[in-house]
C-alpha atoms as a PDB file:
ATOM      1  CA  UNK A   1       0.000   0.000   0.000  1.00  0.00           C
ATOM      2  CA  UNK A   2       1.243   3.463  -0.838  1.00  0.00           C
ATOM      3  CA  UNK A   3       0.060   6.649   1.024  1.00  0.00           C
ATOM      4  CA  UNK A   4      -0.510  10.309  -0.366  1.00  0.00           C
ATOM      5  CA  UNK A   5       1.137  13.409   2.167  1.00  0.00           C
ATOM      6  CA  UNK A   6      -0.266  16.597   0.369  1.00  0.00           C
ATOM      7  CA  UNK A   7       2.284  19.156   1.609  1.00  0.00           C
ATOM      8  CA  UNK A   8       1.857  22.699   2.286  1.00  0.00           C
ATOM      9  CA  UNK A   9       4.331  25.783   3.688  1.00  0.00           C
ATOM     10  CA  UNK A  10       2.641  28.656   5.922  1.00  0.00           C
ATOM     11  CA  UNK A  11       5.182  30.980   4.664  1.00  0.00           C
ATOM     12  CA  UNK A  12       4.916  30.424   0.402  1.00  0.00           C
ATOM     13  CA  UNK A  13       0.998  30.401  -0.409  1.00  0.00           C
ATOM     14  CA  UNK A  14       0.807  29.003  -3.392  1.00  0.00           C
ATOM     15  CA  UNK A  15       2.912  25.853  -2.691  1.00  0.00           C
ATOM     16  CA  UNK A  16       1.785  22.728  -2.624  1.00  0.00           C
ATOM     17  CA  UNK A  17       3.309  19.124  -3.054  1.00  0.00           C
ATOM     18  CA  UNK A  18       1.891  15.621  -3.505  1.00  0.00           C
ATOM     19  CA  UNK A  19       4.108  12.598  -1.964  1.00  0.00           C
ATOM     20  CA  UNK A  20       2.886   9.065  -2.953  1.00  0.00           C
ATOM     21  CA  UNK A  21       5.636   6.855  -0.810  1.00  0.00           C
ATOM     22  CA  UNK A  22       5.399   3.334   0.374  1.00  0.00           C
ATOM     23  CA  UNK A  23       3.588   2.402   3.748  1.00  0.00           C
ATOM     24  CA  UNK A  24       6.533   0.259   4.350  1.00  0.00           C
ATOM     25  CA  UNK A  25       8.873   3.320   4.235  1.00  0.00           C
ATOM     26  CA  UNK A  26      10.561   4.992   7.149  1.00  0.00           C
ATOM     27  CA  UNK A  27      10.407   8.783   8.218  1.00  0.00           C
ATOM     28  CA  UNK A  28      13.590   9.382   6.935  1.00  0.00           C
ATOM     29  CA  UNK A  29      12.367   8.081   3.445  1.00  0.00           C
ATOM     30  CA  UNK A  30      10.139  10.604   3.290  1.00  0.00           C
ATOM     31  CA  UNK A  31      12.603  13.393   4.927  1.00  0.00           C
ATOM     32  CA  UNK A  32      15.322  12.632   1.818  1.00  0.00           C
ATOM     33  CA  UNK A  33      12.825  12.902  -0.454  1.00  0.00           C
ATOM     34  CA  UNK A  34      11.287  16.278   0.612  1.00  0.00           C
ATOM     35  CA  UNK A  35      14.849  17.237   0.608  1.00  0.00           C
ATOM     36  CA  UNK A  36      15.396  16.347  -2.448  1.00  0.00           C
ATOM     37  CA  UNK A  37      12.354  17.721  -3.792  1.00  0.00           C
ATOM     38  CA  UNK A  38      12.864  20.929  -2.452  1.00  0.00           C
ATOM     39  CA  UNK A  39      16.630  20.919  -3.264  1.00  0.00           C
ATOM     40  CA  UNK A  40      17.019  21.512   0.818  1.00  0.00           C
ATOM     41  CA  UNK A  41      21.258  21.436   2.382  1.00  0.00           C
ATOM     42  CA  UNK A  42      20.917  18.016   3.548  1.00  0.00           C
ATOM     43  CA  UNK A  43      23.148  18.793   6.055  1.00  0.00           C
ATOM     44  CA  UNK A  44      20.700  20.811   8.311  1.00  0.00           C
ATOM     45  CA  UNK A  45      18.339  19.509  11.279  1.00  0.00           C
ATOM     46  CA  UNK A  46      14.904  18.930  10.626  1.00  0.00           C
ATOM     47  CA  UNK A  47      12.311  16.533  12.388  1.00  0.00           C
ATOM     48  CA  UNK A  48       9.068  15.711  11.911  1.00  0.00           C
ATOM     49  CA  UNK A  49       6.254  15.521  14.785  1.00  0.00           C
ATOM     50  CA  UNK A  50       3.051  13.890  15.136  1.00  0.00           C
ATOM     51  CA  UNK A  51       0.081  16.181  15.846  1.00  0.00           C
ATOM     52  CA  UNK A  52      -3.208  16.191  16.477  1.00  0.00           C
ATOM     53  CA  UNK A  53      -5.786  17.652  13.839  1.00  0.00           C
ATOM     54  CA  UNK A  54      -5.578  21.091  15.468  1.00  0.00           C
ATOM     55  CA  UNK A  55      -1.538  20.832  14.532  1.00  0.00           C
ATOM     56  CA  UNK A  56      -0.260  20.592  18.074  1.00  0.00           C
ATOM     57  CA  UNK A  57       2.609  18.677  18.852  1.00  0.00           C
ATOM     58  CA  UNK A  58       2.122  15.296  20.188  1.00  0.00           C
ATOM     59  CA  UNK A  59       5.782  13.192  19.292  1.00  0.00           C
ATOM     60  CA  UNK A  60       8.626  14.111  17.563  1.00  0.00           C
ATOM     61  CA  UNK A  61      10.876  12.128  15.177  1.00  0.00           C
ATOM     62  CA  UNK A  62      14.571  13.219  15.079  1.00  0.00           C
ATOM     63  CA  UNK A  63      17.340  12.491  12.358  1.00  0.00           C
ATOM     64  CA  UNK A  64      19.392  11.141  14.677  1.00  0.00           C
ATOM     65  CA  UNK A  65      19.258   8.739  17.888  1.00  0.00           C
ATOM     66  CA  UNK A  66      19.406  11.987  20.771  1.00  0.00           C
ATOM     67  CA  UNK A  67      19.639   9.692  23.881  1.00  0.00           C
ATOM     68  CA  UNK A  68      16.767  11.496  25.082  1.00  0.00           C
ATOM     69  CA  UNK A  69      14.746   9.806  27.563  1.00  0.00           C
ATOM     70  CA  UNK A  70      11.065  11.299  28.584  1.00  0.00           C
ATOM     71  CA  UNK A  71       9.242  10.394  31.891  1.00  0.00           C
ATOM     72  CA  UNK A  72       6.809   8.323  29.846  1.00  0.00           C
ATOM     73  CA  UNK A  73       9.106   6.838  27.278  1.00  0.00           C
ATOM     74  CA  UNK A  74       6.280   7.269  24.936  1.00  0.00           C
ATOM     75  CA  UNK A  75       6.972  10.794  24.630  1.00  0.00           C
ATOM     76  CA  UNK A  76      10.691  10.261  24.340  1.00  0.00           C
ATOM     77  CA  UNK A  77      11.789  11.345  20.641  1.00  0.00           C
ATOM     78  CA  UNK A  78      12.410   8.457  18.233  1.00  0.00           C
ATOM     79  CA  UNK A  79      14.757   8.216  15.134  1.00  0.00           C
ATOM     80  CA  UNK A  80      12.922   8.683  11.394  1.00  0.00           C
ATOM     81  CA  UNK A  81      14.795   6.090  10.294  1.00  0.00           C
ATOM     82  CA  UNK A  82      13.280   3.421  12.372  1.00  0.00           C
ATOM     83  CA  UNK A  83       9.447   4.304  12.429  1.00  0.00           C
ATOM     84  CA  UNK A  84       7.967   2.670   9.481  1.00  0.00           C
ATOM     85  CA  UNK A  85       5.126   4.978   7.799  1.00  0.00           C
ATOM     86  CA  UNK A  86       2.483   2.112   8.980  1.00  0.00           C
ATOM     87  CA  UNK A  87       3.273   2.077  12.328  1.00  0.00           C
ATOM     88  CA  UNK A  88       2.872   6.101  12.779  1.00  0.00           C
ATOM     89  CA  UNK A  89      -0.025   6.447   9.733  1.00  0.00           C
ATOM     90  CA  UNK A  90      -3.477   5.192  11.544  1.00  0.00           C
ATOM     91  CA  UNK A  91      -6.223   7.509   9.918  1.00  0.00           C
ATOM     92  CA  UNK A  92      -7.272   9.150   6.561  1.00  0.00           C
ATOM     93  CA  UNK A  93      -6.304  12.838   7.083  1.00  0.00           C
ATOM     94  CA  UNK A  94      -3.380  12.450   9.471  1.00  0.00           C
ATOM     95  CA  UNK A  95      -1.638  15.557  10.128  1.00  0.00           C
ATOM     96  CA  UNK A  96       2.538  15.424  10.518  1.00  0.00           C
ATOM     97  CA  UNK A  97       4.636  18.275  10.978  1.00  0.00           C
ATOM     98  CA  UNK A  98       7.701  18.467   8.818  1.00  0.00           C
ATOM     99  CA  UNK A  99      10.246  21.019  10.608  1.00  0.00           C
ATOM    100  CA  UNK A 100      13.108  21.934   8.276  1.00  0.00           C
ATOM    101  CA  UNK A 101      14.360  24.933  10.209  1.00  0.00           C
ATOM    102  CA  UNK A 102      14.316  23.892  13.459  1.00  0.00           C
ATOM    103  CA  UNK A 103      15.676  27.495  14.826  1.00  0.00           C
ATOM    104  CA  UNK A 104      13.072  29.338  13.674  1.00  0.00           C
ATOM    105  CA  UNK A 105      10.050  27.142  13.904  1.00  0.00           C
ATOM    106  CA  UNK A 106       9.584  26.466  10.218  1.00  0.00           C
ATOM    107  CA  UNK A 107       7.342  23.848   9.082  1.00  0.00           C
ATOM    108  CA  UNK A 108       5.580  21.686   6.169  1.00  0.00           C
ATOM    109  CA  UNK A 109       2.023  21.037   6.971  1.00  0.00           C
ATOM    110  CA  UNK A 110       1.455  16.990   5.759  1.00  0.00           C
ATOM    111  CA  UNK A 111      -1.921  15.224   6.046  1.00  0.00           C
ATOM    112  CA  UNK A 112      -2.598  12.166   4.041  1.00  0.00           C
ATOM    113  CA  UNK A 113      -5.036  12.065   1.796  1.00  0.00           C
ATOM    114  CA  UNK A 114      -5.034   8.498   0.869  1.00  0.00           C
ATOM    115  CA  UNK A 115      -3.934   4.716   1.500  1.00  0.00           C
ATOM    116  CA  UNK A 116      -4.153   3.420  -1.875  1.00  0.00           C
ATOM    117  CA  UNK A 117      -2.847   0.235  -3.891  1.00  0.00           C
ATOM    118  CA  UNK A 118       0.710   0.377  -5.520  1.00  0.00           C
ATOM    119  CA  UNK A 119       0.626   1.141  -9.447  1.00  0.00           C
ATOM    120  CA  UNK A 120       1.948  -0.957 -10.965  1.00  0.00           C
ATOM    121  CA  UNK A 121       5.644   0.142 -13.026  1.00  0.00           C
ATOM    122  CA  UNK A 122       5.329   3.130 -10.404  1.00  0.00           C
ATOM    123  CA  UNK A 123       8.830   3.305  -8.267  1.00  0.00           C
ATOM    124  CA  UNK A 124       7.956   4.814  -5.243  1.00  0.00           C
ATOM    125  CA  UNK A 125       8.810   7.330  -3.423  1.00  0.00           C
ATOM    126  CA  UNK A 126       7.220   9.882  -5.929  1.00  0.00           C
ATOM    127  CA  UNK A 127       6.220  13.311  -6.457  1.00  0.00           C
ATOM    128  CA  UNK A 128       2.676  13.465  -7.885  1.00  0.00           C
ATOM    129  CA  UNK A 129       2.072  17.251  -7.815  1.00  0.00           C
ATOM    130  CA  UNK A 130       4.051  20.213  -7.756  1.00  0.00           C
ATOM    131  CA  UNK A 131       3.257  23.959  -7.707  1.00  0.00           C
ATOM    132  CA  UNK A 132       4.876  27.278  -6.814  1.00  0.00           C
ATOM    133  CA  UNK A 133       8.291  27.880  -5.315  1.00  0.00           C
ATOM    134  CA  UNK A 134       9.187  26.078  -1.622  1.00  0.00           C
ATOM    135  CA  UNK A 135      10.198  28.031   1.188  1.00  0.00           C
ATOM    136  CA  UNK A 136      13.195  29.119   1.838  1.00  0.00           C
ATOM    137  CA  UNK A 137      15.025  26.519   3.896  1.00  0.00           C
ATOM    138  CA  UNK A 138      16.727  28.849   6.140  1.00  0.00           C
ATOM    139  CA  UNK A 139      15.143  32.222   6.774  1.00  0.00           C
ATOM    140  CA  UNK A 140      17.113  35.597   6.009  1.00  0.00           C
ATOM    141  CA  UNK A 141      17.272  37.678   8.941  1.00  0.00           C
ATOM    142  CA  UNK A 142      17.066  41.053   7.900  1.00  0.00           C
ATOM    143  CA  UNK A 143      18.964  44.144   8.902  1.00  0.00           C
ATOM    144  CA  UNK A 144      15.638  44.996  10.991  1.00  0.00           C
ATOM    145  CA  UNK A 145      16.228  41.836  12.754  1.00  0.00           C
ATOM    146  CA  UNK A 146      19.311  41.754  15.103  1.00  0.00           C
ATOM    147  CA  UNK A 147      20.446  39.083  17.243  1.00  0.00           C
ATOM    148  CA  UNK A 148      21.510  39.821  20.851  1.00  0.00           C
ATOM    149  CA  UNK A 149      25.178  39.246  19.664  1.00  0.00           C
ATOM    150  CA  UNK A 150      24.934  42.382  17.276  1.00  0.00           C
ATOM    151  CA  UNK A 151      22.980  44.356  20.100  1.00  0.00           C
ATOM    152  CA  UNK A 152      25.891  43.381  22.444  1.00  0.00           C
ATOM    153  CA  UNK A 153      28.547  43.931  20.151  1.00  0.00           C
ATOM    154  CA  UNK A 154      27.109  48.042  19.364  1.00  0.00           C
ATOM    155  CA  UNK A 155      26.995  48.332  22.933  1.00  0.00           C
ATOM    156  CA  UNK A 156      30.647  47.559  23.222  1.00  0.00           C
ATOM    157  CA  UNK A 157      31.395  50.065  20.695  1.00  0.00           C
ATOM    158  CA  UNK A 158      30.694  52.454  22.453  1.00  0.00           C
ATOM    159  CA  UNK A 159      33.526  51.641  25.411  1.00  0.00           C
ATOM    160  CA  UNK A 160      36.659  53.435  24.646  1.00  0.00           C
ATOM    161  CA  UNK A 161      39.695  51.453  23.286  1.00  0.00           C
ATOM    162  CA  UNK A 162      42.087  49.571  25.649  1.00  0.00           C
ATOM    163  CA  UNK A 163      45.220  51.664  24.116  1.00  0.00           C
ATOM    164  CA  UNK A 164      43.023  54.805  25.426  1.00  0.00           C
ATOM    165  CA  UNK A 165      42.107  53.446  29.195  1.00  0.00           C
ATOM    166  CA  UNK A 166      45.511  52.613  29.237  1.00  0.00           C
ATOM    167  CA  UNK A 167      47.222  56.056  28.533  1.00  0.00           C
ATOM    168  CA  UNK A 168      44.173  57.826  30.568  1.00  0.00           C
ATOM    169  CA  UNK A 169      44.802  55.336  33.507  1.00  0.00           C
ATOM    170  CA  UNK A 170      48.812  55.718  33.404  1.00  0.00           C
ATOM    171  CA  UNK A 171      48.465  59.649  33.207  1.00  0.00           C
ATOM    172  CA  UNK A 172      46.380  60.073  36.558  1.00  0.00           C
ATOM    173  CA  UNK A 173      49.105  57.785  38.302  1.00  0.00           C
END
């Protein structure tokens, strides 16, 4: 059996993306091939999460083992790459959450809306559908935006030079 994510960004609009991937697939099938897709730097963090239908965050699924243990070890995060599609997929219309920019927040909104038979000469994972231009993977912080560093960093310009402390301090010896 095969199941169809429809995939859609709250920052682009008009995107949208069909995923038809094996139900014998792991989380981290589908995370390389929304990567690819999207032509996404591999190299950065991204997880996926389970939610319920009003998107909050029940689970989340991590690219890599974090040794993380929860109280209830059913809220502990798990690896994609060992939670098949058929053990997390229950219900028509499951919702995931695919984070891809994990320090600001920024997320894929996937709900399935199918479980159907494989087609036969199909080689799955596939894209189905495709329109307008994915998000931006990592978001430009403008030069409205400043981080604390740069907020630190102007304060600091306005202390005076060590050379100058240093003549000012030997000269009222």
């Amino acid at each position: 059996m095969v199941f169809k994510f429809r995939a859609l960004s709250g920052d682009v609009e008009n995107f949208a993306r069909d995923y038809e991937i094996s139900e014998e697939n792991t989380l981290f099938d589908l995370h390389q091939l929304i990567q690819s897709d999207l032509n996404f730097d591999s190299s950065q963090m991204a997880s996926f999460f389970a939610v319920d239908h009003e998107w909050n965050k029940l689970r989340e699924f991590t690219l890599f083992d974090l040794g993380e243990e929860a109280d209830d070890m059913d809220d502990a995060p798990v690896p994609m790459d060992v939670m098949t599609l058929k053990e997390l997929v229950k219900e028509k219309n499951q919702r995931l959450l695919y984070t891809f920019d994990i320090y600001s927040d920024r997320s894929l909104f996937l709900e399935v809306l199918e479980h159907k038979k494989v087609e036969v000469g199909v080689k799955y994972p596939i894209v189905t559908y495709s329109e307008g231009e994915p998000p931006l993977q990592i978001e430009n912080v403008s030069e409205e935006d400043s981080s604390i560093y740069d907020d630190v960093m102007e304060d600091f310009d306005d202390f005076e030079s060590y050379e100058d402390y240093n003549e000012r301090s030997d000269d009222e010896f």
